[in-house]
C-alpha atoms as a PDB file:
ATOM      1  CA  UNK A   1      31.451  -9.172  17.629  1.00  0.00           C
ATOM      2  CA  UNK A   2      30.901  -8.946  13.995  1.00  0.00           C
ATOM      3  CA  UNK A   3      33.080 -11.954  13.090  1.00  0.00           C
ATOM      4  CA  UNK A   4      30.895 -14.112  15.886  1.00  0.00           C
ATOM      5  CA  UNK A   5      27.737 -12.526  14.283  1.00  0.00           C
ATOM      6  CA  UNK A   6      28.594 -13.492  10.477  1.00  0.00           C
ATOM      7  CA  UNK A   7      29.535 -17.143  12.532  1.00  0.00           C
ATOM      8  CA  UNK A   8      25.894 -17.655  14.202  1.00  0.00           C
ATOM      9  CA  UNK A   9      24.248 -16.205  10.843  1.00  0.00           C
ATOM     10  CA  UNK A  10      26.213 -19.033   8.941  1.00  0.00           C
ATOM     11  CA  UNK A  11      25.432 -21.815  11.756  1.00  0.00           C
ATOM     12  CA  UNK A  12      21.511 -21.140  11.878  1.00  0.00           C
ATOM     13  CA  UNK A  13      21.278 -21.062   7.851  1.00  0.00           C
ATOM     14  CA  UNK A  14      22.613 -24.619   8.072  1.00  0.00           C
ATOM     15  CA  UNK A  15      21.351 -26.112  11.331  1.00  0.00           C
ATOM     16  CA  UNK A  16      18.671 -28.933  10.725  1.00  0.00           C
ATOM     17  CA  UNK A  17      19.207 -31.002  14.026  1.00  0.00           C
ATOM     18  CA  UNK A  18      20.005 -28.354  16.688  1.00  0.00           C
ATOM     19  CA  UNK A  19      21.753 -30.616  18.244  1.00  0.00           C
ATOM     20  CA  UNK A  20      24.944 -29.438  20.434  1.00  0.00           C
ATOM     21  CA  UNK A  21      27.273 -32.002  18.906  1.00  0.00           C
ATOM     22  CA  UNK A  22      26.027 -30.751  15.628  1.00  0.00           C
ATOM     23  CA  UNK A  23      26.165 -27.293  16.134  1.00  0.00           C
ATOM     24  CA  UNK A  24      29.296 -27.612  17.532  1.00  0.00           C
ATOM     25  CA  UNK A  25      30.131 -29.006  14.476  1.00  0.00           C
ATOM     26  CA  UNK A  26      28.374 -26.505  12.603  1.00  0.00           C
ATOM     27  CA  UNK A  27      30.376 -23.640  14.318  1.00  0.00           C
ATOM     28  CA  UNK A  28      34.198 -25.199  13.750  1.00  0.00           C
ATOM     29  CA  UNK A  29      33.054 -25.271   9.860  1.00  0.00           C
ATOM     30  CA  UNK A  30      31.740 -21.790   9.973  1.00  0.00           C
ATOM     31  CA  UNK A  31      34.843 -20.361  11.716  1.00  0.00           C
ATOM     32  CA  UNK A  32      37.319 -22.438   9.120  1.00  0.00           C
ATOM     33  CA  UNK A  33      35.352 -20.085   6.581  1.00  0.00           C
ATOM     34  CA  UNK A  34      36.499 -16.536   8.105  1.00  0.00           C
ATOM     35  CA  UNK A  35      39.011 -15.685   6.079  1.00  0.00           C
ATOM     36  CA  UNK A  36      42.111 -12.521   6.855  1.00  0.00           C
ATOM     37  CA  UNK A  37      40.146 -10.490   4.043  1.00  0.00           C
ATOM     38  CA  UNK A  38      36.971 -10.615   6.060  1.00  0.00           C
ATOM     39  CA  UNK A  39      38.797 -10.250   9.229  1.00  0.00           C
ATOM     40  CA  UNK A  40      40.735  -7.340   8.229  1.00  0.00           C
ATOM     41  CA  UNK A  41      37.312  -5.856   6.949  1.00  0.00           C
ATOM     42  CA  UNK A  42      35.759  -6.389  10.698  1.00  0.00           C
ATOM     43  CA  UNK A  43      38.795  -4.657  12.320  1.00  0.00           C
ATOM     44  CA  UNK A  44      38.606  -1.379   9.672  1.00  0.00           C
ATOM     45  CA  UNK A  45      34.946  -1.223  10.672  1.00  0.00           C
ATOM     46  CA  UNK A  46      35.645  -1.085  14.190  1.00  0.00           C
ATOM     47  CA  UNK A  47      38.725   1.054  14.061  1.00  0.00           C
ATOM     48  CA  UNK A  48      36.545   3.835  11.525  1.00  0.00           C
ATOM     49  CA  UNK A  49      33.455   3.573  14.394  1.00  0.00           C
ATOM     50  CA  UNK A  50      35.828   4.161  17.291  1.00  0.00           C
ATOM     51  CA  UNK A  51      37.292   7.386  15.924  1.00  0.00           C
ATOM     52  CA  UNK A  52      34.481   8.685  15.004  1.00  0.00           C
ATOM     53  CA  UNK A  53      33.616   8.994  18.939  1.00  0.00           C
END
């Protein structure tokens, strides 16, 4: 959820049209950008929030 948050974040910062072929578009750029380091970040978070129930 928090990768495909940072993902809409980045596509509506950029999105002029709002067109679907260019949001599509939009959204395969954004999701080239997520890189392991960010990933890995996103999985600690969720790992840290699920023992803390």
């Amino acid at each position: 959820k928090l990768v495909w948050t940072a993902v809409k974040g980045q596509v509506a910062t950029v999105n002029k049209t709002f067109k679907p072929r260019d949001v599509k578009v939009l959204t395969r750029d954004a999701l080239a950008k997520i890189d392991i380091e960010y990933w890995n970040k996103c999985e600690e978070h969720v790992l840290r929030e699920e023992e803390a129930y």
